[in-house]
C-alpha atoms as a PDB file:
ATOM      1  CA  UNK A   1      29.137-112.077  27.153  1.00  0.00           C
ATOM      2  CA  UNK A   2      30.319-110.905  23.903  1.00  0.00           C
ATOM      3  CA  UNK A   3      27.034-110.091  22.587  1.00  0.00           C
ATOM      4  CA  UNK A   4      26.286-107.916  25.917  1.00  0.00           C
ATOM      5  CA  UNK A   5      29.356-105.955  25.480  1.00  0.00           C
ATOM      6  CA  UNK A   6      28.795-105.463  21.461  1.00  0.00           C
ATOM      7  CA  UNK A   7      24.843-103.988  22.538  1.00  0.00           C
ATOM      8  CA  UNK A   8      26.619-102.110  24.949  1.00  0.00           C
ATOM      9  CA  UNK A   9      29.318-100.509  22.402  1.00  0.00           C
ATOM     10  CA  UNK A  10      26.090 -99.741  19.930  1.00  0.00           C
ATOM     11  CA  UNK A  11      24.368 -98.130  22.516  1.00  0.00           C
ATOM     12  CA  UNK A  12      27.059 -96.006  23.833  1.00  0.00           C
ATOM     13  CA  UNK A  13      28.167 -95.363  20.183  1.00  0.00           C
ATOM     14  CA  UNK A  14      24.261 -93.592  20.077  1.00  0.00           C
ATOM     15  CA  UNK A  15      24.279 -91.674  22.892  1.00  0.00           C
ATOM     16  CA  UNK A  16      27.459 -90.286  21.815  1.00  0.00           C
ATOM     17  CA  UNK A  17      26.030 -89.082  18.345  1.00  0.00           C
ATOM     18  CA  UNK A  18      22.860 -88.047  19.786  1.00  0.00           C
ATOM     19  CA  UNK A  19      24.875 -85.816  22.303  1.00  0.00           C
ATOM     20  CA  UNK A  20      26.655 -84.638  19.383  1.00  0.00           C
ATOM     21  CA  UNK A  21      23.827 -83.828  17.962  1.00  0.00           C
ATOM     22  CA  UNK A  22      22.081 -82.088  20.640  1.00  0.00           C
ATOM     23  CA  UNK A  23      25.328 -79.868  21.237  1.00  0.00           C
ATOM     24  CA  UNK A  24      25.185 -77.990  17.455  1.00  0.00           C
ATOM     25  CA  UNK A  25      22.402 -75.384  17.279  1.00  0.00           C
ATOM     26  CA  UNK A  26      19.867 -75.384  15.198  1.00  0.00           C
ATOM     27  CA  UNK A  27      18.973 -72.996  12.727  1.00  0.00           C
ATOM     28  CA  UNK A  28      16.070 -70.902  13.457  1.00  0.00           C
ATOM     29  CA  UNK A  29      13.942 -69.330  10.346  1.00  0.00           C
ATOM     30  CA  UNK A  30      13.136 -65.932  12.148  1.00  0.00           C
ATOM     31  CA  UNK A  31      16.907 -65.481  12.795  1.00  0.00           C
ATOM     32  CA  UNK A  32      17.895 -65.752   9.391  1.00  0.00           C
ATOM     33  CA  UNK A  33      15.314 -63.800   8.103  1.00  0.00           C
ATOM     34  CA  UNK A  34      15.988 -61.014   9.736  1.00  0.00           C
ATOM     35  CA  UNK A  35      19.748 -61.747   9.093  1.00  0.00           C
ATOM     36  CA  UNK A  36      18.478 -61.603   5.596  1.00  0.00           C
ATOM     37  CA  UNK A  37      16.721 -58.504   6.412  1.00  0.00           C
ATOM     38  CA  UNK A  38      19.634 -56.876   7.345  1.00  0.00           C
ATOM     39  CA  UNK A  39      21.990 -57.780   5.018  1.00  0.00           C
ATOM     40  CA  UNK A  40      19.459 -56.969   2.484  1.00  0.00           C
ATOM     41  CA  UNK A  41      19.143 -53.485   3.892  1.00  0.00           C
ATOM     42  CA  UNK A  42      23.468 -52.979   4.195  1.00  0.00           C
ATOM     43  CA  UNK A  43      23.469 -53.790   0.549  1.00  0.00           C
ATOM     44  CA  UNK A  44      21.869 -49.854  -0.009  1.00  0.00           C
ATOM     45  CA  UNK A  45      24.709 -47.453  -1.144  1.00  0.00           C
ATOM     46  CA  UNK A  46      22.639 -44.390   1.397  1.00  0.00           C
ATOM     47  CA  UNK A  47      22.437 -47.229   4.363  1.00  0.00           C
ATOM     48  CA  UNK A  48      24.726 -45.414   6.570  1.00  0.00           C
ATOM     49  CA  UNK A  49      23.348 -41.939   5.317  1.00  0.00           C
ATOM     50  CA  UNK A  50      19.714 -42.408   5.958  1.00  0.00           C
ATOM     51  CA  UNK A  51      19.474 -46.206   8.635  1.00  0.00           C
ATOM     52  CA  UNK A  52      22.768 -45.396  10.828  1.00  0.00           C
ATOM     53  CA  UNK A  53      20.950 -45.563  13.641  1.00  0.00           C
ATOM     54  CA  UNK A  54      18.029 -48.532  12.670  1.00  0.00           C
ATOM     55  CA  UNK A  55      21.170 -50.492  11.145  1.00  0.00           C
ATOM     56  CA  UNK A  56      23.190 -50.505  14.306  1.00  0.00           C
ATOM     57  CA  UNK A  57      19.629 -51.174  16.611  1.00  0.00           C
ATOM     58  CA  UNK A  58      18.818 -54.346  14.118  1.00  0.00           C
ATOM     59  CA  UNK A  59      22.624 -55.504  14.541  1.00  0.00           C
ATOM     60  CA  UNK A  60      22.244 -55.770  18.638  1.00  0.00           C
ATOM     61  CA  UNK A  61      18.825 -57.264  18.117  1.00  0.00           C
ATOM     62  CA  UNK A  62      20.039 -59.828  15.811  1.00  0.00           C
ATOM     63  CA  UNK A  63      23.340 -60.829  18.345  1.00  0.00           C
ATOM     64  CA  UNK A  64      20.816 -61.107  20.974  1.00  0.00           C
ATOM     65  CA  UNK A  65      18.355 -63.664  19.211  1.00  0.00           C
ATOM     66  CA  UNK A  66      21.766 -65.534  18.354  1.00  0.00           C
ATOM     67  CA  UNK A  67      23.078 -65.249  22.165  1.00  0.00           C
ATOM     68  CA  UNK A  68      19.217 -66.662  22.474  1.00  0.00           C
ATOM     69  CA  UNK A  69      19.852 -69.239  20.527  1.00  0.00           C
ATOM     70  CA  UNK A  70      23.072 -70.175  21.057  1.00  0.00           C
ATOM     71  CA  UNK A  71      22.140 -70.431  24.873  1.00  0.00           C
ATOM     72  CA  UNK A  72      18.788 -72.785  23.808  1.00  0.00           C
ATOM     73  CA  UNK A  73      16.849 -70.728  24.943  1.00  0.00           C
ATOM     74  CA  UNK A  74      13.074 -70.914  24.744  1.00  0.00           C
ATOM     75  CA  UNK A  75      11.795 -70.350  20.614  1.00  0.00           C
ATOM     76  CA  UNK A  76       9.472 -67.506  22.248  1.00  0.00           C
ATOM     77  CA  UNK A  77      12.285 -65.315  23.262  1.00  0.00           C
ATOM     78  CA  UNK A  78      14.571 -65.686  20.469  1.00  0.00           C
ATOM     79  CA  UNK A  79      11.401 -65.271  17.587  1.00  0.00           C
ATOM     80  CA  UNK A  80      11.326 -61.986  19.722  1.00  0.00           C
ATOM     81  CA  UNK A  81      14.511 -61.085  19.711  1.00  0.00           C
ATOM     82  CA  UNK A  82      14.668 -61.863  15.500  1.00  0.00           C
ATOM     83  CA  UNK A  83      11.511 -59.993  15.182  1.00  0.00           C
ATOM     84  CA  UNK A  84      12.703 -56.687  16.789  1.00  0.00           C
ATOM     85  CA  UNK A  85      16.267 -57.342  14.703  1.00  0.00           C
ATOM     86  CA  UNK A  86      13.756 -57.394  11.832  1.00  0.00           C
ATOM     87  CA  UNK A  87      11.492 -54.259  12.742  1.00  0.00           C
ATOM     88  CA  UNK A  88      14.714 -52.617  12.634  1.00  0.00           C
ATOM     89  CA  UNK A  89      15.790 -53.723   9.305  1.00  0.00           C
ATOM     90  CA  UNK A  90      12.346 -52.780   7.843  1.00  0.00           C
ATOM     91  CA  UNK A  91      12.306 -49.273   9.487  1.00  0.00           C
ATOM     92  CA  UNK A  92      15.615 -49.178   7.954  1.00  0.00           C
ATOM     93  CA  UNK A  93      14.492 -49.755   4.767  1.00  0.00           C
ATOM     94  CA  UNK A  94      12.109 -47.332   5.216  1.00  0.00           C
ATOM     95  CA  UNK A  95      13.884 -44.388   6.635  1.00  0.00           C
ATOM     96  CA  UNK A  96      16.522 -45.107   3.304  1.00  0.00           C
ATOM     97  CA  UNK A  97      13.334 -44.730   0.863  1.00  0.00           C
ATOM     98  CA  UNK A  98      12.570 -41.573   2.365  1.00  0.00           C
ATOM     99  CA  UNK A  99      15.369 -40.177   2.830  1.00  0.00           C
ATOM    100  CA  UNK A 100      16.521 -40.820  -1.207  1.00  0.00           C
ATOM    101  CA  UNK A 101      12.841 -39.553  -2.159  1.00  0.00           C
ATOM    102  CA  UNK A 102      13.532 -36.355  -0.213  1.00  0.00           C
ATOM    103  CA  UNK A 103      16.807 -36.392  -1.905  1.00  0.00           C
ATOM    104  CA  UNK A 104      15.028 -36.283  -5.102  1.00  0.00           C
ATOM    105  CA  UNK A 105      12.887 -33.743  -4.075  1.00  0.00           C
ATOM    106  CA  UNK A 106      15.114 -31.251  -2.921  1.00  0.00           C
ATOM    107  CA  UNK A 107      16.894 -31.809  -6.310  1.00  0.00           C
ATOM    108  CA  UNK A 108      13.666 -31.583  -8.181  1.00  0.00           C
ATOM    109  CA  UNK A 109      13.040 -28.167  -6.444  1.00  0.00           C
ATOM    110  CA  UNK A 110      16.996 -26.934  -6.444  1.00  0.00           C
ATOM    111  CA  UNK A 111      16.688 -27.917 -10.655  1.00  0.00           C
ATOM    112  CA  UNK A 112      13.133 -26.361 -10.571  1.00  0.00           C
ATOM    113  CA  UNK A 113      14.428 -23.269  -8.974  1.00  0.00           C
ATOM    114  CA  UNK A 114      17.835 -23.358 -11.281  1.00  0.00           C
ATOM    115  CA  UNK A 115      15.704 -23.158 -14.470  1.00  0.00           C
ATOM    116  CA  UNK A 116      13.493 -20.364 -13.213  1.00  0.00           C
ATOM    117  CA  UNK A 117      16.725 -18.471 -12.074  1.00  0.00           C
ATOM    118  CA  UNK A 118      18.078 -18.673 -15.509  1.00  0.00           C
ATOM    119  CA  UNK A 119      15.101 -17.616 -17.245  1.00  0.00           C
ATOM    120  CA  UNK A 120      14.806 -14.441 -15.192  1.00  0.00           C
ATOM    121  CA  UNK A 121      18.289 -13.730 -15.462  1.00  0.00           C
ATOM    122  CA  UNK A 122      17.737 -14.424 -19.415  1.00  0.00           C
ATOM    123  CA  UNK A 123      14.672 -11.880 -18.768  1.00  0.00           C
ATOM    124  CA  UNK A 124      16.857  -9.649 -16.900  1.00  0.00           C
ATOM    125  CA  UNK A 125      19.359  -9.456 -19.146  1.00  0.00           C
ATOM    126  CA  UNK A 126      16.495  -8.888 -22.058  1.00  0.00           C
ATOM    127  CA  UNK A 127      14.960  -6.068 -20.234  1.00  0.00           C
ATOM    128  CA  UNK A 128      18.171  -4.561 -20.046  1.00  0.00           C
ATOM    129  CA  UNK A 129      19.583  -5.049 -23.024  1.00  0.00           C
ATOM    130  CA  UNK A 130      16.175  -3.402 -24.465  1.00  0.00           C
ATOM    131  CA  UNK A 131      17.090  -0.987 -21.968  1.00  0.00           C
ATOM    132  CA  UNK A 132      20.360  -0.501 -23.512  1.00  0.00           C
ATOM    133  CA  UNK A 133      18.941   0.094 -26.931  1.00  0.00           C
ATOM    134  CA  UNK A 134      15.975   2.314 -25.953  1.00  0.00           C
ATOM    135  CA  UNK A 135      18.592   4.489 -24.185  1.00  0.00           C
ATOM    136  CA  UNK A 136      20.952   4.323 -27.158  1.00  0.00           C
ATOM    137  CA  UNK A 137      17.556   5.381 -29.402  1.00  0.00           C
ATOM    138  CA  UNK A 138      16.640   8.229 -27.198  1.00  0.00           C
ATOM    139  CA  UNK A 139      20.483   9.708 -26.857  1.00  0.00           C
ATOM    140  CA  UNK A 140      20.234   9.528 -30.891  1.00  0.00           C
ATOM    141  CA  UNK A 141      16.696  11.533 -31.121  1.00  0.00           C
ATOM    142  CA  UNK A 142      17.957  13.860 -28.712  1.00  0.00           C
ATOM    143  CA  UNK A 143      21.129  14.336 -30.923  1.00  0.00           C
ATOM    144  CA  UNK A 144      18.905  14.585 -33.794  1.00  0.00           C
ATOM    145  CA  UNK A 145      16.804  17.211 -32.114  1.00  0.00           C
ATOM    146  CA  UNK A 146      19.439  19.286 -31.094  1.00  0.00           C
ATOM    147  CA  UNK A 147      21.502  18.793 -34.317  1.00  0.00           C
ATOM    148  CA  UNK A 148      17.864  19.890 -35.733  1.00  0.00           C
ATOM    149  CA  UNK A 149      17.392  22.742 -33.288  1.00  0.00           C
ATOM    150  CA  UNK A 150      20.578  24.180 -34.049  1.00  0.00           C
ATOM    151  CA  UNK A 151      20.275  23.826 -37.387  1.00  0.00           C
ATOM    152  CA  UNK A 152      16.883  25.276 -37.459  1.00  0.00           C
ATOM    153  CA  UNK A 153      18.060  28.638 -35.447  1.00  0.00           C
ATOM    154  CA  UNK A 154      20.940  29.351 -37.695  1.00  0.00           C
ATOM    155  CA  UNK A 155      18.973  28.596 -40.677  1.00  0.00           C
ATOM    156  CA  UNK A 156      16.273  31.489 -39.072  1.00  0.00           C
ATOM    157  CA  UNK A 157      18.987  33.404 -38.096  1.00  0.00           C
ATOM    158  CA  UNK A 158      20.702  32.834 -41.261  1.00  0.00           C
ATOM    159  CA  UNK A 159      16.799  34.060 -42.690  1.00  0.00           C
ATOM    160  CA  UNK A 160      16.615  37.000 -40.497  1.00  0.00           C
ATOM    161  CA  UNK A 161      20.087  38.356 -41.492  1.00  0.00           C
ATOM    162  CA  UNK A 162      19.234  37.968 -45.070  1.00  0.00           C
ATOM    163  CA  UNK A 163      15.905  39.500 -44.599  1.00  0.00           C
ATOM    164  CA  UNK A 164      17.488  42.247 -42.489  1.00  0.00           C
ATOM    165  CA  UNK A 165      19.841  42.515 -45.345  1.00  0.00           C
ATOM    166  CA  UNK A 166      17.061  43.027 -48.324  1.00  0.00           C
ATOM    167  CA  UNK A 167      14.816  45.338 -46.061  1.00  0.00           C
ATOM    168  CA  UNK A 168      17.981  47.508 -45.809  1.00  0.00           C
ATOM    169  CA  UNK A 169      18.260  47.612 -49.659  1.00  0.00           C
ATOM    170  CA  UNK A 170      14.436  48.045 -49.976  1.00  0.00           C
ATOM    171  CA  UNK A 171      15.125  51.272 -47.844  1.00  0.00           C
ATOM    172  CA  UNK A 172      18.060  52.449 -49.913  1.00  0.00           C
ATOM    173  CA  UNK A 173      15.810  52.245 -52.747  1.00  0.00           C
ATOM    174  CA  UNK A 174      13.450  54.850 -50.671  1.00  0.00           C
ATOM    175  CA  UNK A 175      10.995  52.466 -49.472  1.00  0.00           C
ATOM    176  CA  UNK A 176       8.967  53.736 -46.215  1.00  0.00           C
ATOM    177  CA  UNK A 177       7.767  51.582 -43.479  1.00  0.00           C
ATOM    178  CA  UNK A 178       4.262  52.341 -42.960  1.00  0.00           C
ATOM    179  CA  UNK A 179       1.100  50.578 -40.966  1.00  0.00           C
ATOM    180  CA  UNK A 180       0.127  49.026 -44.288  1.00  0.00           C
ATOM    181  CA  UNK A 181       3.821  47.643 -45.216  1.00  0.00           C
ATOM    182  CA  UNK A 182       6.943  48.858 -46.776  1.00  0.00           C
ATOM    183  CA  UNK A 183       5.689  50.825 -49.886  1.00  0.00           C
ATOM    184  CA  UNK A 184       8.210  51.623 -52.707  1.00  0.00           C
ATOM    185  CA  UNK A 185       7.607  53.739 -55.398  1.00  0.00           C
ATOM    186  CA  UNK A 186       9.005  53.969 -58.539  1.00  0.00           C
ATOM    187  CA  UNK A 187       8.684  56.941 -60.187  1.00  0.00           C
ATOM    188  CA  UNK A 188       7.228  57.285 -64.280  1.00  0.00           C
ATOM    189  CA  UNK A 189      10.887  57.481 -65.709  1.00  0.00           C
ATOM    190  CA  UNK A 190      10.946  53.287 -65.485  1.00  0.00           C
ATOM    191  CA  UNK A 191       8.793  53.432 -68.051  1.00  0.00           C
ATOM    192  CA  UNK A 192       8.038  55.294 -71.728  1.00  0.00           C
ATOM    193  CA  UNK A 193       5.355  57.826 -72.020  1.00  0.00           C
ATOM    194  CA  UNK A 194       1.966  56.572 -72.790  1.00  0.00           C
ATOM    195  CA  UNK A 195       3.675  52.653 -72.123  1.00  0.00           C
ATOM    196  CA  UNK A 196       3.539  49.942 -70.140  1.00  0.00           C
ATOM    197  CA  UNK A 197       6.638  47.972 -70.485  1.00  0.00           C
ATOM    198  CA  UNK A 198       9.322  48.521 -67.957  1.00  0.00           C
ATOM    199  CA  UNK A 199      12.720  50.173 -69.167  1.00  0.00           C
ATOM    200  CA  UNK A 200      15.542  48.315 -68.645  1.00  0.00           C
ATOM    201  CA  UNK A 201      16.607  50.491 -65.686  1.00  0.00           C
ATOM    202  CA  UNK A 202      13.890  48.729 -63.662  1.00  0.00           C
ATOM    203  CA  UNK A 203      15.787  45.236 -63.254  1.00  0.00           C
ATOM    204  CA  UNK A 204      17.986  45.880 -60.554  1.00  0.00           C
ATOM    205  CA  UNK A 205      14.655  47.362 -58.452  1.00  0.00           C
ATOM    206  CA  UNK A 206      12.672  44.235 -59.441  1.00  0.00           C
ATOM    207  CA  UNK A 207      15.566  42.013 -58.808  1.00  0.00           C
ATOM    208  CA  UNK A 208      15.878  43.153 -55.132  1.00  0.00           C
ATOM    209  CA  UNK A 209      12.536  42.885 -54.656  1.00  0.00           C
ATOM    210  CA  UNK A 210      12.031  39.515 -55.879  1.00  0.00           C
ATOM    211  CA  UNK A 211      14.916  38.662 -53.539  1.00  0.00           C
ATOM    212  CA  UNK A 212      13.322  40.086 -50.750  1.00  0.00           C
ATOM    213  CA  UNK A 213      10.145  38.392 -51.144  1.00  0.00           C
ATOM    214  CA  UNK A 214      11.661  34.727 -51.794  1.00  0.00           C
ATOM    215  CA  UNK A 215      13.224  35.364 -48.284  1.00  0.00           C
ATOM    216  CA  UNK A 216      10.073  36.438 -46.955  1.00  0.00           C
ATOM    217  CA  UNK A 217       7.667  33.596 -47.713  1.00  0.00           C
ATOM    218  CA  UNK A 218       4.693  35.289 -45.125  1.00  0.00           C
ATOM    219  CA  UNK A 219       5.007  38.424 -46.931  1.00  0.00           C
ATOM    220  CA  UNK A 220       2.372  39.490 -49.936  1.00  0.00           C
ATOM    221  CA  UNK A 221       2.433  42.793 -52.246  1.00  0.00           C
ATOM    222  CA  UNK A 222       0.209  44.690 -53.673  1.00  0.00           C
ATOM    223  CA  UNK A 223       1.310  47.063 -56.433  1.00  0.00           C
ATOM    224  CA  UNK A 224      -0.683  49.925 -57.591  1.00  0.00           C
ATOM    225  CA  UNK A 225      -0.726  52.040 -60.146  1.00  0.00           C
ATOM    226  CA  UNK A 226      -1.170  56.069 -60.532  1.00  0.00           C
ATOM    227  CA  UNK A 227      -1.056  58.908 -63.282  1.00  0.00           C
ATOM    228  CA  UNK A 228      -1.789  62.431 -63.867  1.00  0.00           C
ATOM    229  CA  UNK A 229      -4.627  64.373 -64.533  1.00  0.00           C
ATOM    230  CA  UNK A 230      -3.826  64.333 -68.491  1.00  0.00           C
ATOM    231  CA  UNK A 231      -5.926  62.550 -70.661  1.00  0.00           C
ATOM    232  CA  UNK A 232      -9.178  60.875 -70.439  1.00  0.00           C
ATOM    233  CA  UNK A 233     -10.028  59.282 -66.816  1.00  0.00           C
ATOM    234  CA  UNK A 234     -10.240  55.927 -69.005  1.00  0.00           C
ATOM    235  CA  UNK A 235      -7.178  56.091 -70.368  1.00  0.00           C
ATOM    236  CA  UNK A 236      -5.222  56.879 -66.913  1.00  0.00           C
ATOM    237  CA  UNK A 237      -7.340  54.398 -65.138  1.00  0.00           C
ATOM    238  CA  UNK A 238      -6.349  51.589 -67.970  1.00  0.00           C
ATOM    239  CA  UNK A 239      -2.592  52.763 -68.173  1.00  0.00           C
ATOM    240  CA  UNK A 240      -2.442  52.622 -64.420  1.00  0.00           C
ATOM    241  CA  UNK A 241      -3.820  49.331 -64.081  1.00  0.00           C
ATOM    242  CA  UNK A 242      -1.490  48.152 -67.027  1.00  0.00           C
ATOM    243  CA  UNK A 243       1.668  49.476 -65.344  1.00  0.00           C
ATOM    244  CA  UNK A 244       1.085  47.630 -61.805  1.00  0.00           C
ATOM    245  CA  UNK A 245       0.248  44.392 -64.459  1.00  0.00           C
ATOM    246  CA  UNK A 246       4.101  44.902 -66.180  1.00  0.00           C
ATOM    247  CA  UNK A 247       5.041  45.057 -62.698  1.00  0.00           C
ATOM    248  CA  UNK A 248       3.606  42.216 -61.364  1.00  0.00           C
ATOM    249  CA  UNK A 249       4.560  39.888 -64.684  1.00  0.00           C
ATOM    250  CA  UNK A 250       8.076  40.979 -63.599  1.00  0.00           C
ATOM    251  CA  UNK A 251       7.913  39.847 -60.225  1.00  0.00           C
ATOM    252  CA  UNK A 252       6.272  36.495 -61.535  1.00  0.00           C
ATOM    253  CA  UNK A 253       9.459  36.037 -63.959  1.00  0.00           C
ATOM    254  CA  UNK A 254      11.841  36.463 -61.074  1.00  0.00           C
ATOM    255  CA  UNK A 255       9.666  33.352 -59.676  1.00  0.00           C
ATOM    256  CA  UNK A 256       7.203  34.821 -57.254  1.00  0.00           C
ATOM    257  CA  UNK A 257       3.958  33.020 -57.127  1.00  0.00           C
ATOM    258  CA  UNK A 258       1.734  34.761 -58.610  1.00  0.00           C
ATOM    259  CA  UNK A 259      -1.141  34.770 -55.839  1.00  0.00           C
ATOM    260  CA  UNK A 260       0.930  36.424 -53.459  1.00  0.00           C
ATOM    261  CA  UNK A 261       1.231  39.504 -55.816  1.00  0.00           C
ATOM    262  CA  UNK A 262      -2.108  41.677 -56.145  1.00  0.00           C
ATOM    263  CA  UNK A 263      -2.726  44.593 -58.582  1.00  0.00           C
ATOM    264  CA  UNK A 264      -5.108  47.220 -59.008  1.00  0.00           C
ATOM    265  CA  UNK A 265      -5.242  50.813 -61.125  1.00  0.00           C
ATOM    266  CA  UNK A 266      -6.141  53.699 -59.263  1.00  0.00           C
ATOM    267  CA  UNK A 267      -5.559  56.111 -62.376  1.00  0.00           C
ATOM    268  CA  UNK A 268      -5.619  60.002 -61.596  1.00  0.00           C
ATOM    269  CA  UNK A 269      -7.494  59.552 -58.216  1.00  0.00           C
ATOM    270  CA  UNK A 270      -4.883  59.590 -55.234  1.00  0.00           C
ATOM    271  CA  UNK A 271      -2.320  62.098 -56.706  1.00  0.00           C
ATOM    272  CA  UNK A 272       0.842  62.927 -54.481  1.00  0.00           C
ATOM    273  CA  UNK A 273       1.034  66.405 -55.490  1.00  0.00           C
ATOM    274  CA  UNK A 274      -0.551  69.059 -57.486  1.00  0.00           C
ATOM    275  CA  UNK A 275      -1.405  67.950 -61.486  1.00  0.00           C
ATOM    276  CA  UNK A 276      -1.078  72.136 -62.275  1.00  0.00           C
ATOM    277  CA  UNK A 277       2.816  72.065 -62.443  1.00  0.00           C
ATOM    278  CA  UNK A 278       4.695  69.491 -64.786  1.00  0.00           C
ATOM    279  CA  UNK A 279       6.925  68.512 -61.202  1.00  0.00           C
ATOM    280  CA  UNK A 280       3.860  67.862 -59.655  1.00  0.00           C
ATOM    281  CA  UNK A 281       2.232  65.506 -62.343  1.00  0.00           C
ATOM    282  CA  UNK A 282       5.769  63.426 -62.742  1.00  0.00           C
ATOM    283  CA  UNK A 283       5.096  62.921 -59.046  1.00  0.00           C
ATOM    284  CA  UNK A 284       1.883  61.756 -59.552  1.00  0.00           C
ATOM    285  CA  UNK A 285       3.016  59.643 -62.547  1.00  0.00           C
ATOM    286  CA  UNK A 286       4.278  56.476 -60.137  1.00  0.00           C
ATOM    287  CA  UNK A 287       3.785  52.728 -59.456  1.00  0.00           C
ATOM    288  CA  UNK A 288       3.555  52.455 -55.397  1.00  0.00           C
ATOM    289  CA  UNK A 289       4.612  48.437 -54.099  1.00  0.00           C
ATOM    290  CA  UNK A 290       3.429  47.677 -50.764  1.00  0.00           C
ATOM    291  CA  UNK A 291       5.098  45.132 -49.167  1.00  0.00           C
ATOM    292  CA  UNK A 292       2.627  43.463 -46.574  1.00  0.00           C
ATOM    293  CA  UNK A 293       4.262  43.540 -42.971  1.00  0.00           C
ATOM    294  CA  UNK A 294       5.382  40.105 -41.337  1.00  0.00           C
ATOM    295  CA  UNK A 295       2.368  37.660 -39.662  1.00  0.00           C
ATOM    296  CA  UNK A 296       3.370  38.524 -36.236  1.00  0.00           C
ATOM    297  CA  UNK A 297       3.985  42.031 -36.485  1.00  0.00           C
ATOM    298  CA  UNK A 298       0.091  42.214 -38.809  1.00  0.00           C
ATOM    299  CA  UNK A 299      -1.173  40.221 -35.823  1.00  0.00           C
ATOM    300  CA  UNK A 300       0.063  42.685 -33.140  1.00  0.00           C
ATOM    301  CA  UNK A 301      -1.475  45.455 -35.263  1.00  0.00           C
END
């Protein structure tokens, strides 16, 4: 009797842990992996930026398959129910990698884009500094030029009042505009009889002359030389010829070059008056200066 009743305690004492047993679920490896999965995928900082949606879809999936199991239900249904909690959790994971590559991308292109905006503002600002400066170079030319210009028309104004200025003392010292020039003649009492060499009464002539001419750079002489009928042909011809000479080496000492001064001796052959009468032959007796006309006014001729 005893021995019945201690089998029967045993057995009961079984069944009892057996039904415990039975009543605690078991784990299931496709539930925790995707609970894995998914925890895995949480751990991401851009989770709920990029997975919102494919986070919350693999949380439902993943109470279901535990509802599954929880309910011991058939392995089937709740391997399905982890796998589609687990196809969540890897689109998840995808959708995050994309979404932080595109992130990268956009910053890649919004630094790419940066850079390029600073060099062509850096450009920008080149060109117009250069700008600037070219600007700033052409204002100063064109104050140059006109500082120039200026100074170049009073300068020929300052020329052609001085020039106006001699002319009128060449005419006050009876010098006659003709086709060939303004000719001046001075008369046989500049020099001795029979000479050559100027009297001293000839400087103030030859100075105003010489002025004239260094303010008239375009303009050439010619000085030639007459006598009268006394004496040898020779003789006048050489003392005519040596008279324009003293003239000339005058004009040269003053600091006229000497090409632009030409002399020649014409002697007794172009008198001004008749040789018969001694007022006559004092006429005749004369160095004549021609004074070429100006470039422009030759050229109109």
């Amino acid at each position: 009797m005893n021995t019945s009743k201690s089998r029967l305690a045993v057995a009961s004492a079984v069944a009892i842990v057996m039904a415990a047993c039975a009543s605690q679920p078991q784990p299931i490896n496709e539930v925790e992996e995707a609970r894995a999965a998914l925890q895995d995928v949480e751990s991401s900082p851009d989770a709920g930026k990029y997975a919102a949606a494919e986070i919350s879809a693999a949380h439902e999936a993943l109470r279901n398959a535990e509802q599954l199991a929880d309910k011991h239900k058939s392995q089937k249904d709740i391997a399905q129910a982890a796998y589609v909690a687990r196809r969540h959790a890897d689109i998840a994971v995808e959708q995050i990698a994309k979404g932080q590559a595109e992130e990268k991308t956009a910053a890649a292109e919004a630094e790419r884009a940066r850079v390029i905006l600073q060099a062509r503002e850096q450009e920008a600002a080149a060109a117009r500094s250069q700008a600037e400066a070219a600007e700033q170079r052409a204002d100063a030319l064109r104050r140059q030029a006109e500082t120039a210009q200026a100074q170049a028309q009073a300068t020929a104004e300052n020329a052609q009042r001085e020039a106006a200025e001699l002319a009128a003392q060449l005419r006050d010292l009876q010098a006659k505009q003709t086709d060939r020039g303004l000719v001046l003649t001075l008369g046989d009492v500049l020099f001795d009889t029979g000479k050559a060499t100027l009297k001293p009464g000839a400087a103030s002539t030859i100075d105003r002359l010489a002025a004239f001419l260094e303010k008239s750079p375009d303009r050439s002489v010619a000085i030639e030389g007459h006598t009268d009928s006394v004496g040898s042909e020779a003789y006048n011809l050489q003392l005519s010829q040596n008279r324009a000479n003293a003239v000339k080496a005058a004009l040269v000492a003053k600091g006229i070059p000497g090409d632009r001064v030409t002399t020649v001796g014409k002697g007794e052959d172009e008198p001004v008056a008749s040789n018969g009468e001694a007022a006559g032959r004092q006429q005749n007796r004369r160095v004549e200066i021609i004074v070429s006309n100006p470039a422009s006014v030759a050229q109109r001729q």
